[in-house]
C-alpha atoms as a PDB file:
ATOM      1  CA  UNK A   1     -44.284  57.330-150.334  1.00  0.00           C
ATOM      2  CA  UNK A   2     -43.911  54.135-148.242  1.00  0.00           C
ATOM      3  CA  UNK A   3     -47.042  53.145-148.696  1.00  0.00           C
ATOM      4  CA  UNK A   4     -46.626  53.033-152.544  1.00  0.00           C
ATOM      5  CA  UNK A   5     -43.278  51.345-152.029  1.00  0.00           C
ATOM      6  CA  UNK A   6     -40.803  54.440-153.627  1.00  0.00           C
ATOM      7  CA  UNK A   7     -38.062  54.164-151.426  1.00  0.00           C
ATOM      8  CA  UNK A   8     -37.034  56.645-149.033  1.00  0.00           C
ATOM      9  CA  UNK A   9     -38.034  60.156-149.324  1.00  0.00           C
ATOM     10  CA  UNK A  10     -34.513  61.552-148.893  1.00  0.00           C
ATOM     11  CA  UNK A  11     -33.005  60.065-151.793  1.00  0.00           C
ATOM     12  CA  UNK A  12     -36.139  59.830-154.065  1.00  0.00           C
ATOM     13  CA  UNK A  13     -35.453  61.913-157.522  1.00  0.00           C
ATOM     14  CA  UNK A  14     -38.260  65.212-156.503  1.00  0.00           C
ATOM     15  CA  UNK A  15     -38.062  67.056-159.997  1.00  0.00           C
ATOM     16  CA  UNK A  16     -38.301  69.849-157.452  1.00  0.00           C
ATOM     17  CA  UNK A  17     -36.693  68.744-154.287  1.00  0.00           C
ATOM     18  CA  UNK A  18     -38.473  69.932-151.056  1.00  0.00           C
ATOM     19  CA  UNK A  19     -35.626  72.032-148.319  1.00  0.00           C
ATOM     20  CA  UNK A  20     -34.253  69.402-146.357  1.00  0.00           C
ATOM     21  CA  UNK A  21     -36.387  71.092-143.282  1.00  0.00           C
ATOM     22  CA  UNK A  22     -39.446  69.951-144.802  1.00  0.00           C
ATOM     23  CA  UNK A  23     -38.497  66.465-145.014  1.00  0.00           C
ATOM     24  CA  UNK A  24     -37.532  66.744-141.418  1.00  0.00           C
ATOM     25  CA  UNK A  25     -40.860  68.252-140.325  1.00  0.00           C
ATOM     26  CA  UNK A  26     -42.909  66.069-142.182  1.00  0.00           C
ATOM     27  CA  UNK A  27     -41.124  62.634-140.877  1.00  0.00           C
ATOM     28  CA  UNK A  28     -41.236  64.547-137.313  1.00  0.00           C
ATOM     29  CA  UNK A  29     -45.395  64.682-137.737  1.00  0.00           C
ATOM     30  CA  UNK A  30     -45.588  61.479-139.142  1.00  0.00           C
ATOM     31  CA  UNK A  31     -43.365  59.997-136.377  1.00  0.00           C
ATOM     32  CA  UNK A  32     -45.484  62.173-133.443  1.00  0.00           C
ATOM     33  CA  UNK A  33     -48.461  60.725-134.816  1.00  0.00           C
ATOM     34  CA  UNK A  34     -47.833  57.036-134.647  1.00  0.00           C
ATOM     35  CA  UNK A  35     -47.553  56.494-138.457  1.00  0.00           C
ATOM     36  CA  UNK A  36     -43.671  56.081-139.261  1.00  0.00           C
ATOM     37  CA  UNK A  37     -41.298  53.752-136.854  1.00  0.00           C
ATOM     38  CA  UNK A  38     -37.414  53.728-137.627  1.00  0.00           C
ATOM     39  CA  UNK A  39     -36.905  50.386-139.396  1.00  0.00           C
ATOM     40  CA  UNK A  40     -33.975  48.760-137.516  1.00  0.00           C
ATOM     41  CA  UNK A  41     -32.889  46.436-140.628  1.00  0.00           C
ATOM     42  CA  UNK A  42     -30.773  49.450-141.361  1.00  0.00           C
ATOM     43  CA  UNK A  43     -28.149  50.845-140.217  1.00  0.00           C
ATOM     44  CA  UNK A  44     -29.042  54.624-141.980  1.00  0.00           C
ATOM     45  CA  UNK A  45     -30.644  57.568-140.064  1.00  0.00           C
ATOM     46  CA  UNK A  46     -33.389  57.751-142.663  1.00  0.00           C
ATOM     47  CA  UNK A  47     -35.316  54.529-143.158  1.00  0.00           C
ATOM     48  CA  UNK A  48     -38.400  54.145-141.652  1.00  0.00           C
ATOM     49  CA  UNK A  49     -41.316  52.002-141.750  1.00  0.00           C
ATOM     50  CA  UNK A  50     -45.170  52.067-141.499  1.00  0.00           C
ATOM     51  CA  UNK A  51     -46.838  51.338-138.431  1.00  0.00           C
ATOM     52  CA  UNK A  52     -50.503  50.630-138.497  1.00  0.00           C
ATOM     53  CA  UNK A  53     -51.697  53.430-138.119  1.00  0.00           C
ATOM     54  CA  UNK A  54     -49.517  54.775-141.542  1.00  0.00           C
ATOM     55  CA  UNK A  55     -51.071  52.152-142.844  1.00  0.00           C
ATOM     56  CA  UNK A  56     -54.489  53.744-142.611  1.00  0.00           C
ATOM     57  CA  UNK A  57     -53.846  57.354-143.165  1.00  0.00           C
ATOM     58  CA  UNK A  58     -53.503  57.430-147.472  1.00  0.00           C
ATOM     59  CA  UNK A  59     -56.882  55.678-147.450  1.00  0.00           C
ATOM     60  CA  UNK A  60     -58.407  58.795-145.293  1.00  0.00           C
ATOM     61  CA  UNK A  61     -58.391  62.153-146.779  1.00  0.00           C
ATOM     62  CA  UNK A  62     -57.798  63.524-143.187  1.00  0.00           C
ATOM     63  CA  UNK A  63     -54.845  66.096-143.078  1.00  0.00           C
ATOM     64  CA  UNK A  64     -52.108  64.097-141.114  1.00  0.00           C
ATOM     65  CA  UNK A  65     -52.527  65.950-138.138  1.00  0.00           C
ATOM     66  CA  UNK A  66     -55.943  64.939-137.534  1.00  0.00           C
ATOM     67  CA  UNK A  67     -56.106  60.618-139.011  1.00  0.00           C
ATOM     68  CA  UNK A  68     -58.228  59.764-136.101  1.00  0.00           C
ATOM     69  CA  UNK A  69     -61.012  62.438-136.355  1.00  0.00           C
ATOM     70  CA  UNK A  70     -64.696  61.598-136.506  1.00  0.00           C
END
């Protein structure tokens, strides 16, 4: 969702909102794996930014767990 510039994923308009743990788990992964850096222009919990590596992952079609398999 960064990557295409939608805003944050805790406020975007889900016609079927994911639980609130998902969100959680899937920033934790995303975090873990190098691709998501909190974005210190802001002064919320929730904003994050690519890092180079999130960059790269929508252009694989790796799961996220695995963006640097061969």
């Amino acid at each position: 969702m960064l990557s295409l510039n939608l805003g944050s994923v805790t406020s975007f308009p889900f016609i079927d909102r994911p639980q609130p743990k998902s969100i959680r788990d899937g920033i934790d992964i995303l975090r873990d794996l190098g691709a998501l850096t909190k974005d210190d222009d802001f002064d919320e919990a929730d904003h994050y930014k690519l890092t180079e590596v999130g960059r790269t992952m929508p252009s694989s079609l790796l799961i996220p767990e695995f963006p640097n398999a061969d």
